[in-house]
C-alpha atoms as a PDB file:
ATOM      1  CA  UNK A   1       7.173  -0.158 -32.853  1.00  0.00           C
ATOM      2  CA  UNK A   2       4.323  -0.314 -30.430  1.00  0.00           C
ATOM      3  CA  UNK A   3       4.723  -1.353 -26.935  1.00  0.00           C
ATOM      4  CA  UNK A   4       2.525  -2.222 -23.852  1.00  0.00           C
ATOM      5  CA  UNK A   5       3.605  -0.279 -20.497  1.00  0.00           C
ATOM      6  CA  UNK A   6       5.266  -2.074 -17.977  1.00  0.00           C
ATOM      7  CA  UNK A   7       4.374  -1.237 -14.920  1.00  0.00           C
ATOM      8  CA  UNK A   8       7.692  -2.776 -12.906  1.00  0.00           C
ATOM      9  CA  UNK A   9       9.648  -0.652 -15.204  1.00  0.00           C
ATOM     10  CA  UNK A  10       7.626   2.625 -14.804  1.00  0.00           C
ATOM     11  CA  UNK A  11       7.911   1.697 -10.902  1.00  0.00           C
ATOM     12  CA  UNK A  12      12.004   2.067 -10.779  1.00  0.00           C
ATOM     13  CA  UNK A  13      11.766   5.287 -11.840  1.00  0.00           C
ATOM     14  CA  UNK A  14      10.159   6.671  -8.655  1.00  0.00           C
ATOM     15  CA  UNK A  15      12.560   7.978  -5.875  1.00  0.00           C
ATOM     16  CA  UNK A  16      10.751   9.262  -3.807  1.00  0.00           C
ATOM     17  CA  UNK A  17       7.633   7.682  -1.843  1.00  0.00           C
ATOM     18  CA  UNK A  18       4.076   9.639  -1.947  1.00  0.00           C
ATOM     19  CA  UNK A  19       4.997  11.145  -5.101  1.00  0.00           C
ATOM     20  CA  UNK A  20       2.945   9.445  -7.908  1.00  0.00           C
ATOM     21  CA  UNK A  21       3.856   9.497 -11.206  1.00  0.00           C
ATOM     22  CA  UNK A  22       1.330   8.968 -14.645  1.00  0.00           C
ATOM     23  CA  UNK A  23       2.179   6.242 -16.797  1.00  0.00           C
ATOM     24  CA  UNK A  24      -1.265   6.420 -18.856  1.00  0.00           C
ATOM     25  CA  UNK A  25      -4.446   8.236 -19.810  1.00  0.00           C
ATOM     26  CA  UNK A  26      -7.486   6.808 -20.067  1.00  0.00           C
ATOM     27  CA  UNK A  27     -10.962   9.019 -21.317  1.00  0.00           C
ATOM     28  CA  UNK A  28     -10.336  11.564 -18.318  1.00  0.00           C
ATOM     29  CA  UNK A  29      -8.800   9.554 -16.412  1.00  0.00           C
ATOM     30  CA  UNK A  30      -5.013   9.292 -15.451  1.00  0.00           C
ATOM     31  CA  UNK A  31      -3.035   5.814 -14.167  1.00  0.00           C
ATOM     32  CA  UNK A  32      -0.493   6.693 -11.561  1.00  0.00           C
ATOM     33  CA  UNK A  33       1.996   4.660  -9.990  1.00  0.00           C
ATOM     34  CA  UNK A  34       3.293   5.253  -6.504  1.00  0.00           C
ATOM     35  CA  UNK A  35       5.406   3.921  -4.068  1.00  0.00           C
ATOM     36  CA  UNK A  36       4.745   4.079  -0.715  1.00  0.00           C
ATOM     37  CA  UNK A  37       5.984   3.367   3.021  1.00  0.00           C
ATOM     38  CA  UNK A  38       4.775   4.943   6.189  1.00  0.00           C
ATOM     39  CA  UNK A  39       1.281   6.648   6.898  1.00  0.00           C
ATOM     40  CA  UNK A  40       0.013   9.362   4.319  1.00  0.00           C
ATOM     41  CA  UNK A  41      -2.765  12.201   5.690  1.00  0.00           C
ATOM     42  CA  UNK A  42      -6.526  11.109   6.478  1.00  0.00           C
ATOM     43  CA  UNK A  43      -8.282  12.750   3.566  1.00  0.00           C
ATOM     44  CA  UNK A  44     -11.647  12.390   1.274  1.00  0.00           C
ATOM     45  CA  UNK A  45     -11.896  13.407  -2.288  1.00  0.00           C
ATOM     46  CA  UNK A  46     -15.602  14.795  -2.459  1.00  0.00           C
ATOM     47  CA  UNK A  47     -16.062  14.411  -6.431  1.00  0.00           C
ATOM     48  CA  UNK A  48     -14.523  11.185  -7.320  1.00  0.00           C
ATOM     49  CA  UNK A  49     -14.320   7.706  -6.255  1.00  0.00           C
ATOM     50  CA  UNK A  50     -10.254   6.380  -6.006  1.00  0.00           C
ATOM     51  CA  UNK A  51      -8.950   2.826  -7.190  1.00  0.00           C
ATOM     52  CA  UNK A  52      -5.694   1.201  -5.240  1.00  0.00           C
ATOM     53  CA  UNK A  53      -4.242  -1.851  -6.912  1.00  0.00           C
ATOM     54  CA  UNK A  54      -1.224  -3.062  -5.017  1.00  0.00           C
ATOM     55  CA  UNK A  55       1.652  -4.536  -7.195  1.00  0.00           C
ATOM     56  CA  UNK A  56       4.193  -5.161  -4.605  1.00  0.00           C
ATOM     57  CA  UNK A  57       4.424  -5.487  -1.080  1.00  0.00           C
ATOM     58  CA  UNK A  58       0.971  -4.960   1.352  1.00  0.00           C
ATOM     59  CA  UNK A  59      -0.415  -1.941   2.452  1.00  0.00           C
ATOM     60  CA  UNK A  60      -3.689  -0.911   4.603  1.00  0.00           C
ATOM     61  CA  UNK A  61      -6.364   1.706   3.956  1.00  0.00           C
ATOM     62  CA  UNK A  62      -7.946   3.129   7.102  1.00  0.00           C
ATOM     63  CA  UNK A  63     -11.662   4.266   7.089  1.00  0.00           C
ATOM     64  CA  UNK A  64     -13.725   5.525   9.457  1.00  0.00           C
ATOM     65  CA  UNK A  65     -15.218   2.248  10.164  1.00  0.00           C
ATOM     66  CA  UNK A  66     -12.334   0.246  10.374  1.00  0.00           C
ATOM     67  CA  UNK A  67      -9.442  -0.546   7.663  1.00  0.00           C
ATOM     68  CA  UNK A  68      -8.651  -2.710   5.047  1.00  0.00           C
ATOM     69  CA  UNK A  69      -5.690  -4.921   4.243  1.00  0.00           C
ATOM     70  CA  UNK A  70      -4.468  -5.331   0.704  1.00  0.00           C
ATOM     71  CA  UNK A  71      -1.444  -7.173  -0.399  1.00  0.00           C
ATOM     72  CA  UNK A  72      -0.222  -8.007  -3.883  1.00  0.00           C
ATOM     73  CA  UNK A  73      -2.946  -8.124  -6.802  1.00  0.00           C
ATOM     74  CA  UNK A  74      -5.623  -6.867  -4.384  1.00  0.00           C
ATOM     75  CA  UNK A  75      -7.192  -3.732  -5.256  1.00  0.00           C
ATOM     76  CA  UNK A  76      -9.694  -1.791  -3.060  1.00  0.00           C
ATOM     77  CA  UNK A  77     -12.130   1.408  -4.570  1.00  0.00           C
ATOM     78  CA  UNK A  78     -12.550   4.517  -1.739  1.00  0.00           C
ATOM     79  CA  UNK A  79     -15.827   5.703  -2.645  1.00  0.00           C
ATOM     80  CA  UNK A  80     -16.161   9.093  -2.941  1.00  0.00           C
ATOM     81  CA  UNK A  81     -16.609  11.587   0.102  1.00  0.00           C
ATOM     82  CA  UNK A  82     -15.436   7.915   2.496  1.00  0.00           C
ATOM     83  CA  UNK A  83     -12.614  10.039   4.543  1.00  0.00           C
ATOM     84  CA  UNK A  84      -9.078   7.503   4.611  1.00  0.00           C
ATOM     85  CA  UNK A  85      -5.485   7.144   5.208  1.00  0.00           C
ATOM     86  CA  UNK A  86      -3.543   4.994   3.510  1.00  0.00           C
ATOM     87  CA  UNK A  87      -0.796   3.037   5.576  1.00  0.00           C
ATOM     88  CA  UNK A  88       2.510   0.972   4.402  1.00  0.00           C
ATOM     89  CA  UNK A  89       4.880  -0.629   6.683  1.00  0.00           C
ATOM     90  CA  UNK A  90       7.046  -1.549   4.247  1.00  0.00           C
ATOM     91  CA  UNK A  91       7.862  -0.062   1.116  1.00  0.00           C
ATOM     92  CA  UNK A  92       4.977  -0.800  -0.985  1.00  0.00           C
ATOM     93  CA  UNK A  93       4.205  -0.631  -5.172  1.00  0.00           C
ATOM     94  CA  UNK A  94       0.667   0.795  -5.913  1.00  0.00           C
ATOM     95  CA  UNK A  95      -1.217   1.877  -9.146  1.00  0.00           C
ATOM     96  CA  UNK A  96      -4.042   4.449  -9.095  1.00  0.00           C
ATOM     97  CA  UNK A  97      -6.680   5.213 -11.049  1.00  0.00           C
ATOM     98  CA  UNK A  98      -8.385   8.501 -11.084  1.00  0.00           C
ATOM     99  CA  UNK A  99     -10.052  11.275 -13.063  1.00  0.00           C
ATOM    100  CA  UNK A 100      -7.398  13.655 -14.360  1.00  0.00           C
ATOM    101  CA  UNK A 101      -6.570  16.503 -12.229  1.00  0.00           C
ATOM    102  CA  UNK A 102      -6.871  14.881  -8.833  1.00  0.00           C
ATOM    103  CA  UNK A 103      -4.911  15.990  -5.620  1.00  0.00           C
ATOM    104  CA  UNK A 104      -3.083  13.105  -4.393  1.00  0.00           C
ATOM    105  CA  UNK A 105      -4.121  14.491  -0.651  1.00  0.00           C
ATOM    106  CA  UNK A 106      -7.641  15.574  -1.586  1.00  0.00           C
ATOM    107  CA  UNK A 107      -8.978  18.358   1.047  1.00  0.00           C
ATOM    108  CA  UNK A 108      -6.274  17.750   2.919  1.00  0.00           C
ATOM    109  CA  UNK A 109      -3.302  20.329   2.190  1.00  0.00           C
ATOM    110  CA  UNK A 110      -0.330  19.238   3.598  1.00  0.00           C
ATOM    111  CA  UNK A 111       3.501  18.858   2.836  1.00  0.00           C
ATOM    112  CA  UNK A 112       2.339  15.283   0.951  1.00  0.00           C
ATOM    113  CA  UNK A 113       0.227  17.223  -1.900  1.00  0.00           C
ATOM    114  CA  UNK A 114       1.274  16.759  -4.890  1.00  0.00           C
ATOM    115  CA  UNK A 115      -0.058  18.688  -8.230  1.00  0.00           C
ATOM    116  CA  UNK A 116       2.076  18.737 -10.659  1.00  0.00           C
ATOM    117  CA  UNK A 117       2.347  15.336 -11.677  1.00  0.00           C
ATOM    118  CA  UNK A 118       5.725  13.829 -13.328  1.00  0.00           C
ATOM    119  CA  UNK A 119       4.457  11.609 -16.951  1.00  0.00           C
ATOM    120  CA  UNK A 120       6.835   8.662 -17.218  1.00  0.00           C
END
């Protein structure tokens, strides 16, 4: 029997936050979903732009030129090379959508990076 993906559902199976998980492919590109709380590393990914949709709770994406403030069913798009730092005070639900094969922390190695991917 066919089924949609729920994204709630995909969401309780994440422990840990920073460590997104793919819940779908689309052309070449994967949907992630992440939880997050606390600041991540500034970073830029040179070759793609990035898509954050929040599903739960409100988060903030600094930029060089300031920041912006997302909270449930918002979405922002990082263009590509645009250096940021995403930011959660509280635990917050994200999805992502980006071309497969991208580093969560972009040219910024640190003990965030993630590159092996979990498919739930």
């Amino acid at each position: 029997m066919l089924s949609g993906i729920n994204i709630k559902e995909k969401l309780r199976q994440i422990d840990e936050h920073w460590s997104p998980a793919i819940i779908g492919e689309i052309n070449d590109y994967h949907i992630k979903v992440a939880k997050i709380k606390g600041e991540f590393v500034w970073h830029k990914h040179d070759d793609t732009d990035e898509l954050f949709l929040v599903i739960e709770g409100n988060m903030k994406i600094a930029l060089g030129d300031g920041e912006v403030t997302l909270g449930k069913g918002d979405l922002y798009i990082v263009k590509k090379g645009i250096e940021h730092k995403p930011v959660a005070e509280k635990e917050c639900h994200i999805v992502l959508f980006e071309p497969a094969g991208t580093v969560n922390t972009g040219n910024a190695e640190s003990e965030l990076t993630k590159r092996n991917l979990s498919k739930i």
